[in-house]
N, C-alpha and C. Protein backbone atom coordinates (compact mmCIF):
# COMPACT_ATOMS: atom_id res chain seq x y z
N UNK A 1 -29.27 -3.47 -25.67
CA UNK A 1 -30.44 -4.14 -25.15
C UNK A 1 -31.42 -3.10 -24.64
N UNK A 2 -32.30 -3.55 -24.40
CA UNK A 2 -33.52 -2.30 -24.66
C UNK A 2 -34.54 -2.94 -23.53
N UNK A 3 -34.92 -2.99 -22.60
CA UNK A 3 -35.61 -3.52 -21.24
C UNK A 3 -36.63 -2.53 -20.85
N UNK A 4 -38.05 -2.69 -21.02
CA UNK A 4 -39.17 -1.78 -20.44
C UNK A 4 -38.91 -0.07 -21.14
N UNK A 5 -38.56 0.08 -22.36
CA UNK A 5 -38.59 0.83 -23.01
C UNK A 5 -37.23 1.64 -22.71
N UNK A 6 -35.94 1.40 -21.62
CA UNK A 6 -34.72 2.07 -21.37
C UNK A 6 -33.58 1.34 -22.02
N UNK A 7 -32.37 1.59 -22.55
CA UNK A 7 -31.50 1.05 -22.64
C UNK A 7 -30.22 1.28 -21.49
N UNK A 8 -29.77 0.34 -21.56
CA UNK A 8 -28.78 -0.20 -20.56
C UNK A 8 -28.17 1.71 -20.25
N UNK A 9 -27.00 1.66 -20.03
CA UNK A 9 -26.31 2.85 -19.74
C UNK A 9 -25.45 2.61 -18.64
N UNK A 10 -23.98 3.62 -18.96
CA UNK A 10 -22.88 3.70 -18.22
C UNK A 10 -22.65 4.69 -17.25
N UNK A 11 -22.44 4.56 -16.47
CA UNK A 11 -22.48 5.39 -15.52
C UNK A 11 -21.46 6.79 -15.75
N UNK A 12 -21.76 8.11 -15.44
CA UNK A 12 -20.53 8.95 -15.87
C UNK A 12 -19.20 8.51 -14.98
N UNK A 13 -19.44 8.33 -14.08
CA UNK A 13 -18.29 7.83 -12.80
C UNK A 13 -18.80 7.19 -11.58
N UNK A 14 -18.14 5.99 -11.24
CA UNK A 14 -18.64 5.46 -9.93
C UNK A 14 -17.25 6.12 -8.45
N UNK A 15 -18.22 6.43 -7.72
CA UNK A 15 -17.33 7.44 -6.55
C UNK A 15 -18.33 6.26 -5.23
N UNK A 16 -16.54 5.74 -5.13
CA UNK A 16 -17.45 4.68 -3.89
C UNK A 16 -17.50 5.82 -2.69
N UNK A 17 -17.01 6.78 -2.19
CA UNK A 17 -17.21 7.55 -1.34
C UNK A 17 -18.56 7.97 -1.59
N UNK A 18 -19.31 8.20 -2.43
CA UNK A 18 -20.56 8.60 -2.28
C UNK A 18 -21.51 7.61 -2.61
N UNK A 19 -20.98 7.14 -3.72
CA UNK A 19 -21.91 6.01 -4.03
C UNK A 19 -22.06 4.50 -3.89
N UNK A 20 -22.89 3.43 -3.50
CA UNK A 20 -23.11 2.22 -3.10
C UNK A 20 -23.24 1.34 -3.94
N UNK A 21 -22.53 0.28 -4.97
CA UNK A 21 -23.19 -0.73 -5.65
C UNK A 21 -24.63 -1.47 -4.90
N UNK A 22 -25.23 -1.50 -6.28
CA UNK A 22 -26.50 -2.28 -5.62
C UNK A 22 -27.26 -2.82 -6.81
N UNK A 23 -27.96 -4.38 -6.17
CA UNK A 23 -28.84 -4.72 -7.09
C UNK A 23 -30.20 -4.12 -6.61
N UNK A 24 -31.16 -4.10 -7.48
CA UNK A 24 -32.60 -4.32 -6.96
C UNK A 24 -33.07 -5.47 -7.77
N UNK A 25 -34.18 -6.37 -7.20
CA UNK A 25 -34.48 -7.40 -7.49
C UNK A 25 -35.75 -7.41 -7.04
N UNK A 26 -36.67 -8.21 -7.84
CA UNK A 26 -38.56 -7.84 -7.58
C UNK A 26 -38.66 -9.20 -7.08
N UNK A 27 -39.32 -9.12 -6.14
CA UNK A 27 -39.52 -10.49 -5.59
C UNK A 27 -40.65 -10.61 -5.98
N UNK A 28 -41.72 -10.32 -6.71
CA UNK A 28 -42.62 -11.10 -7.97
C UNK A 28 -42.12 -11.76 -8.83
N UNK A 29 -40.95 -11.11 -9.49
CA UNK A 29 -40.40 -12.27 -11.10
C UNK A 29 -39.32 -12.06 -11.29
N UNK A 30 -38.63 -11.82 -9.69
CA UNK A 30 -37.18 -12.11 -9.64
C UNK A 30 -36.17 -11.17 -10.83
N UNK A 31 -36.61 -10.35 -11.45
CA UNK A 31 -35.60 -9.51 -12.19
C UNK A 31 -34.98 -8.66 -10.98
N UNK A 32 -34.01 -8.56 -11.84
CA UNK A 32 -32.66 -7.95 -11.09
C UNK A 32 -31.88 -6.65 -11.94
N UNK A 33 -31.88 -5.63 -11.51
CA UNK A 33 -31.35 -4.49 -11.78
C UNK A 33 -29.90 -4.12 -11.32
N UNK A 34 -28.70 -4.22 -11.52
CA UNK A 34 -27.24 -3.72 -11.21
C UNK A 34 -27.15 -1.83 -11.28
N UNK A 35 -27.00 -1.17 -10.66
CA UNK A 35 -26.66 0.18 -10.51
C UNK A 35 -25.90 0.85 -9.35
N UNK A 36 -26.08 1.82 -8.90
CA UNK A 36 -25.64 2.53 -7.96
C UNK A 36 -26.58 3.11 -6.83
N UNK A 37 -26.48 4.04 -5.46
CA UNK A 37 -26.86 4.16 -4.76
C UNK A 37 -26.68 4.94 -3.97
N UNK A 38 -27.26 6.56 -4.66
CA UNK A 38 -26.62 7.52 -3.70
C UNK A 38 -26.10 7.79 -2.20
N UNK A 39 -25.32 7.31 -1.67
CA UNK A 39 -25.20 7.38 -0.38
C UNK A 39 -26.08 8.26 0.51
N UNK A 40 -25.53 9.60 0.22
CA UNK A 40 -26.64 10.43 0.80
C UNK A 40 -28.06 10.75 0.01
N UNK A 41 -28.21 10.55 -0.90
CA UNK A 41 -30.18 11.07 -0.97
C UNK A 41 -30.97 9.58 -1.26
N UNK A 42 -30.29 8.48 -1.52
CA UNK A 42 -30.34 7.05 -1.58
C UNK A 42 -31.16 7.11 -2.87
N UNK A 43 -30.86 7.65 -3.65
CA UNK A 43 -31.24 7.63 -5.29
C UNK A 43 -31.04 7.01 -5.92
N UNK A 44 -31.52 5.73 -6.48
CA UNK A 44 -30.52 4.85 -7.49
C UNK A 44 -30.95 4.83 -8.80
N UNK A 45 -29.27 4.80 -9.22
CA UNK A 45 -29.48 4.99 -10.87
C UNK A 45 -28.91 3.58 -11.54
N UNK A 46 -30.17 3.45 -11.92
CA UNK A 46 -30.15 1.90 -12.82
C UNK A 46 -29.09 2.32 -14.06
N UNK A 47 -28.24 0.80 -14.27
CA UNK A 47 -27.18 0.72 -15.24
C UNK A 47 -27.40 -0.60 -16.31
N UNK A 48 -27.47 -1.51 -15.75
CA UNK A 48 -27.72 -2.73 -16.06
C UNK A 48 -28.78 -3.45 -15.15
N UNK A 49 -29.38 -4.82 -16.64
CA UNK A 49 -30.68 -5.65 -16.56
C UNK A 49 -29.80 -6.72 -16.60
N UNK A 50 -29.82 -7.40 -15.13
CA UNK A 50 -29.02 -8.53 -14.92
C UNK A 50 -29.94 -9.67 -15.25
N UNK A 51 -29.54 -10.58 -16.38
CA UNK A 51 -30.07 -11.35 -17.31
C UNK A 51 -29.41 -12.98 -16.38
N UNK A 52 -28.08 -12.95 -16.29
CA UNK A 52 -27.24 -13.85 -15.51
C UNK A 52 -26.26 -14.07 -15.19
N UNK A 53 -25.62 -14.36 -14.21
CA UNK A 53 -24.16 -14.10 -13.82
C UNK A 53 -23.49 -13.79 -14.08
N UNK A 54 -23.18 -13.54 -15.46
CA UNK A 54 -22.03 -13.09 -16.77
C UNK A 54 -22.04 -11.59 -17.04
N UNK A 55 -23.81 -11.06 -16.73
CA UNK A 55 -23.98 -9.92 -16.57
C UNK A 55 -23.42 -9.54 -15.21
N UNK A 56 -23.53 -9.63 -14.14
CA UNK A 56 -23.24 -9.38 -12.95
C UNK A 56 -21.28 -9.25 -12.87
N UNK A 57 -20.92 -10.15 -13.24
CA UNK A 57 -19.68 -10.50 -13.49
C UNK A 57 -18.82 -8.95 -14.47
N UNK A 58 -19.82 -8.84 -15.66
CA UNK A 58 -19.42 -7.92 -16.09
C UNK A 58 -19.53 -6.53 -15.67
N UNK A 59 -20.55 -6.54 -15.21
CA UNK A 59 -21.08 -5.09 -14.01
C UNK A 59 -19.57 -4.58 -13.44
N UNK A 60 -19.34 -5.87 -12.30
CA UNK A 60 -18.45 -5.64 -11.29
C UNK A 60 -17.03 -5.19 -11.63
N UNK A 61 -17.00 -5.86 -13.40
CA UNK A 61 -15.22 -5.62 -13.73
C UNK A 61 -14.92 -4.47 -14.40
N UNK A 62 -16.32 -3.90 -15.18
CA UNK A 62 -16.21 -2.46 -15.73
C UNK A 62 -15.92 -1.28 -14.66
N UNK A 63 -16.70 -1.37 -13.71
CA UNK A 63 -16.08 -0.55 -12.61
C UNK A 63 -15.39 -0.95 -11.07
N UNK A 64 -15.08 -2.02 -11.28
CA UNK A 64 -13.33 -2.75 -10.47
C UNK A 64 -14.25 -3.05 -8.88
N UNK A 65 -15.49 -3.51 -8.84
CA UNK A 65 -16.27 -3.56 -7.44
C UNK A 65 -15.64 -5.15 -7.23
N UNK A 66 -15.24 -5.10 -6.09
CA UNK A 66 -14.81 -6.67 -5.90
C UNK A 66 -15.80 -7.19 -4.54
N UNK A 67 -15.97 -8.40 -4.32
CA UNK A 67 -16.76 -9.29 -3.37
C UNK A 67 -18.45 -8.90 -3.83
N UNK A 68 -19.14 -8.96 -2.91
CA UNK A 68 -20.18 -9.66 -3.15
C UNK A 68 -20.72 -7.74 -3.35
N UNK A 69 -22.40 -7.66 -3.50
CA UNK A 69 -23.17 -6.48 -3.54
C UNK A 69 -24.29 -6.66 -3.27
N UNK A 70 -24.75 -5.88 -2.44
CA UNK A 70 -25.88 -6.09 -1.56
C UNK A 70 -27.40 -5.96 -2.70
N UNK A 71 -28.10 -6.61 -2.36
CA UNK A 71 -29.46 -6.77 -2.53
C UNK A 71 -30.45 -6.25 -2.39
N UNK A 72 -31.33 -5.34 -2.82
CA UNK A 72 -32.52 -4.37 -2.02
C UNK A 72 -33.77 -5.47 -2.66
N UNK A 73 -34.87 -5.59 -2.24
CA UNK A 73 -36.19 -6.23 -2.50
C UNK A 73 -37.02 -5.25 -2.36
């Protein structure tokens, strides 16, 4: 899938010690971005264009994140 000229992409490794699951989400038209969140330089690197729950769902099981994930606007 191909979204604003990027394609999706896997992360090399998720390190919850450093790094934060996170969506971003535009509160103009409600798209929603799934990635990560440098702990320390708070850098986030987009992974997935969350389309709908199934995406989200799949986000969470490729790299084993369980309960909910916070939201940035």
């Amino acid at each position: 899938m191909i979204f604003c000229g990027k394609k999706n992409k896997k992360a090399d490794k998720y390190d919850p010690d450093k790094q934060e699951p996170m969506i971003r989400a535009s509160i103009c038209n409600g798209e929603q971005v799934a990635g990560f969140r440098d702990i320390k330089t708070g850098r986030f690197e987009e992974i997935l264009f969350v389309r709908d729950p199934s995406d989200l769902e799949a986000f969470k099981k490729e790299y084993g994140i369980r309960g909910e994930i916070r939201k940035e606007y």
